[in-house]
C-alpha atoms as a PDB file:
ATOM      1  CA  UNK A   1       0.000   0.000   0.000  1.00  0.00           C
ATOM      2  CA  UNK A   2       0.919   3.416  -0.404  1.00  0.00           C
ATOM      3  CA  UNK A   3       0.376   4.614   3.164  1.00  0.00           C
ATOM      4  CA  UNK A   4      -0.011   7.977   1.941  1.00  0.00           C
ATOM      5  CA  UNK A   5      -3.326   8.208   3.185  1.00  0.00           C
ATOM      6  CA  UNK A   6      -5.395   6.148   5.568  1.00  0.00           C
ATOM      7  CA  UNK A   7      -8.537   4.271   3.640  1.00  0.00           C
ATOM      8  CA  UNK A   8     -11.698   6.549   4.116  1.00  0.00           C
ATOM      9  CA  UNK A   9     -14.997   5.072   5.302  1.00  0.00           C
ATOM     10  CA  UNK A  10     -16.973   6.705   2.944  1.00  0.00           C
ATOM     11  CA  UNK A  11     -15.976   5.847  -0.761  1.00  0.00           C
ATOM     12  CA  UNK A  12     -19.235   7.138  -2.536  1.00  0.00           C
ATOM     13  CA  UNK A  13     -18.061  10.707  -0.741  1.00  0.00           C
ATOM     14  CA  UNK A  14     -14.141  10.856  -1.996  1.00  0.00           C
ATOM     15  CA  UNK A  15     -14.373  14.624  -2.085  1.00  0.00           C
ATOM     16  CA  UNK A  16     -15.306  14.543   1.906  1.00  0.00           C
ATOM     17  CA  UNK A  17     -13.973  12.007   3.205  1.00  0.00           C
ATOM     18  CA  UNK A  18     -11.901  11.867   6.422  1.00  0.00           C
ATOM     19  CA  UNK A  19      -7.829  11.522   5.668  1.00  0.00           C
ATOM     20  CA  UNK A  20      -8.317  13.438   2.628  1.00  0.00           C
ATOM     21  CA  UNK A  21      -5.979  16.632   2.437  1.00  0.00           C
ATOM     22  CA  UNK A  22      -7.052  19.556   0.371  1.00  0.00           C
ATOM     23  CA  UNK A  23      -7.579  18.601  -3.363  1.00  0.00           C
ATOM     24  CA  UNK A  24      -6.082  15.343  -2.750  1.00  0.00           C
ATOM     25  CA  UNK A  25      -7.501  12.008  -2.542  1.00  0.00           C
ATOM     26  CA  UNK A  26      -6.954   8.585  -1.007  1.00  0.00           C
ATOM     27  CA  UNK A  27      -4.701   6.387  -3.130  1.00  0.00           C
ATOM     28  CA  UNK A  28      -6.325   3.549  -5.019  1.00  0.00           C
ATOM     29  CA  UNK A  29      -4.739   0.948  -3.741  1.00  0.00           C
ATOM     30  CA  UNK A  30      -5.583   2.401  -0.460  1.00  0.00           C
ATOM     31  CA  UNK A  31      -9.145   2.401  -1.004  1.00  0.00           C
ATOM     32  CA  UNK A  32      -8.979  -1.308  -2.286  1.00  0.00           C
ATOM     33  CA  UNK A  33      -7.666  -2.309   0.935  1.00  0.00           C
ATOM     34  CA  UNK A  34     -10.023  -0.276   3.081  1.00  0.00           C
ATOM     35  CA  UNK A  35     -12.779  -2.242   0.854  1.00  0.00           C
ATOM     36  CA  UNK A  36     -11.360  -5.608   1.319  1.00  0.00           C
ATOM     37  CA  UNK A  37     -11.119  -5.631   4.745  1.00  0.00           C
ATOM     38  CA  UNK A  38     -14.901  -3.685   5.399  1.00  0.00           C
ATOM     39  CA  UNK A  39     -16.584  -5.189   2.367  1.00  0.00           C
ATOM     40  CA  UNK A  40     -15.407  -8.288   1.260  1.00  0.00           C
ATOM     41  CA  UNK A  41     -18.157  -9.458  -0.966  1.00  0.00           C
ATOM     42  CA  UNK A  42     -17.346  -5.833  -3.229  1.00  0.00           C
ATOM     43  CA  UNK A  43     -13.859  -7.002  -4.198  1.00  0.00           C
ATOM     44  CA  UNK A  44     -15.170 -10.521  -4.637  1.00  0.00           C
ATOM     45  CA  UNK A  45     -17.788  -9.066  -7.056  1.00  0.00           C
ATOM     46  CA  UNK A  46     -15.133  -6.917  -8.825  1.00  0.00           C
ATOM     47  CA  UNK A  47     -12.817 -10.293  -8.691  1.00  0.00           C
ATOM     48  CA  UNK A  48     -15.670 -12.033 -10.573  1.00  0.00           C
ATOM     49  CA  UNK A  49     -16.234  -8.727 -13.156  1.00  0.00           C
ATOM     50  CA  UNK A  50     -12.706  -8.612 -14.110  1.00  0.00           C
ATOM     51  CA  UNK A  51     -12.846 -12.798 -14.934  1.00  0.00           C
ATOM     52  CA  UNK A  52     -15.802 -12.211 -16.971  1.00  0.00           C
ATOM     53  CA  UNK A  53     -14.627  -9.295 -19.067  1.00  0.00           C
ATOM     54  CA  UNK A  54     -10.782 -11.138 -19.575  1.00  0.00           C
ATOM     55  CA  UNK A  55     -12.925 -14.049 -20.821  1.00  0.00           C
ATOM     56  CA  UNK A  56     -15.647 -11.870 -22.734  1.00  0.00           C
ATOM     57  CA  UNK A  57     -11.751 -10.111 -24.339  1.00  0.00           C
ATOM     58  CA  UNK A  58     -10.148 -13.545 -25.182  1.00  0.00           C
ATOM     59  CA  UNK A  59     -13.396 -14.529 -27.311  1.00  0.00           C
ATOM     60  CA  UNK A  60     -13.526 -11.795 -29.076  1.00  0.00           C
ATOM     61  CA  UNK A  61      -9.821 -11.242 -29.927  1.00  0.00           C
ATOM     62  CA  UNK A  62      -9.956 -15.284 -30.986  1.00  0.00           C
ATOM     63  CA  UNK A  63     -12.143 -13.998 -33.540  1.00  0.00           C
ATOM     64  CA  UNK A  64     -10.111 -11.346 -34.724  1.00  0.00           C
ATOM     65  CA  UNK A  65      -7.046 -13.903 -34.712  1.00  0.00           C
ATOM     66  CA  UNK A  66      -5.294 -11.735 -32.012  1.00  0.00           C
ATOM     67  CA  UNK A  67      -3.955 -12.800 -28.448  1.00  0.00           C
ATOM     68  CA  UNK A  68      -3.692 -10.503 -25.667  1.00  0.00           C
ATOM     69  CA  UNK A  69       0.118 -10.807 -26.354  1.00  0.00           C
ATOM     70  CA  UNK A  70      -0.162  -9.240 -29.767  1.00  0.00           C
ATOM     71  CA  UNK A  71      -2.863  -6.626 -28.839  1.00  0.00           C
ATOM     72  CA  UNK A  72      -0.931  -5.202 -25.736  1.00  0.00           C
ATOM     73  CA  UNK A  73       2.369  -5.065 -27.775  1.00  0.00           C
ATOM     74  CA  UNK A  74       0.851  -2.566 -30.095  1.00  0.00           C
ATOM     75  CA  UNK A  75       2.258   0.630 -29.420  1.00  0.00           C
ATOM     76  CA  UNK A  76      -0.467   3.413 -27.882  1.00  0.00           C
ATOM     77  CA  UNK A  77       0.384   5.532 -31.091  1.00  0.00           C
ATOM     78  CA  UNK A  78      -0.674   2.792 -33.378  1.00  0.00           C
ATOM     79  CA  UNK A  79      -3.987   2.258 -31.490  1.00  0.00           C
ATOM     80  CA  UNK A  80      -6.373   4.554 -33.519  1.00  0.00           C
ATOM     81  CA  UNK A  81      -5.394   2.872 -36.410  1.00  0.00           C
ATOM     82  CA  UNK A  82      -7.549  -0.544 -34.913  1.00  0.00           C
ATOM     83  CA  UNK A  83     -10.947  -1.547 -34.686  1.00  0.00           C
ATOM     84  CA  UNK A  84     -13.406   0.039 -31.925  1.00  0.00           C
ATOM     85  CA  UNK A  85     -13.545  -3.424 -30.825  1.00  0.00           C
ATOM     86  CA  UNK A  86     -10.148  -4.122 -30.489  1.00  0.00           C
ATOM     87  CA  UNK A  87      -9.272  -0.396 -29.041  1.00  0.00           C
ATOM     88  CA  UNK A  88     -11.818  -1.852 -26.230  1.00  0.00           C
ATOM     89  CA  UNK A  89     -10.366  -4.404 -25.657  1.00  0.00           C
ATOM     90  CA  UNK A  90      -6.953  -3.082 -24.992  1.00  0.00           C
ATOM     91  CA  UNK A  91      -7.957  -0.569 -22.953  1.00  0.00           C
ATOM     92  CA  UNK A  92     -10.384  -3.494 -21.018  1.00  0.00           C
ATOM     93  CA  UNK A  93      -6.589  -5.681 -20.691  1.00  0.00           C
ATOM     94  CA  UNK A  94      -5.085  -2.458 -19.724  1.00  0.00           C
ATOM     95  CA  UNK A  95      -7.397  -1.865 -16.975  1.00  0.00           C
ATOM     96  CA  UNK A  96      -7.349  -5.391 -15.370  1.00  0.00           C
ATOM     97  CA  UNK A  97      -3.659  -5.330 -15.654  1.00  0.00           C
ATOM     98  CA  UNK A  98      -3.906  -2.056 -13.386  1.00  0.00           C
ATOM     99  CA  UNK A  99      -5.836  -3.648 -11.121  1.00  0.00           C
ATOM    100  CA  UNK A 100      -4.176  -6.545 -10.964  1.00  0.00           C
ATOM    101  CA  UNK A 101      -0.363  -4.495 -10.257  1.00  0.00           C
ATOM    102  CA  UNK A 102      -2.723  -3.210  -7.349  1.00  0.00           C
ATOM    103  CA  UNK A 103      -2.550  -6.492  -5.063  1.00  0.00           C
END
């Protein structure tokens, strides 16, 4: 964890939330933690989300003849030049791979 700020008890209110200095907020991670540990079902449902969508990714890029190898070796300059579908579906990898660096 970051420790840069303790995990607020009130996610849905970021902008108020206790530990919160100024304009800054709570790091993710942080937040992730706090959510674990008080709502364990939440990151169990976002657990289940994230297998879903990787699954719902690999089908699609199967069709396209891609793997998620290929698609997240293309360069983010080169991205506009792909399929909406495909752009998705980076950005979808991308974002569990965040998530994922997170634990």
């Amino acid at each position: 964890m970051s420790g840069a700020y303790p995990a607020v008890a009130y996610v849905g209110e970021l902008e108020h939330a206790e530990g919160c200095v100024g304009d800054l907020y709570p790091a993710l991670d942080d937040v992730l933690c706090y959510l674990r540990w008080a709502y364990p079902a939440m990151i169990d449902n976002l657990d289940d989300r994230l297998k879903r969508q990787k699954s719902f990714v690999r089908r699609i890029l199967q069709q396209y003849g891609w793997s998620q190898t290929q698609l997240l070796a293309v360069p983010r300059s080169e991205l506009g030049e792909l399929e909406a579908v495909l752009q998705l579906c980076y950005h979808i990898l991308r974002d569990i791979e965040y998530v994922d660096g997170l634990r």
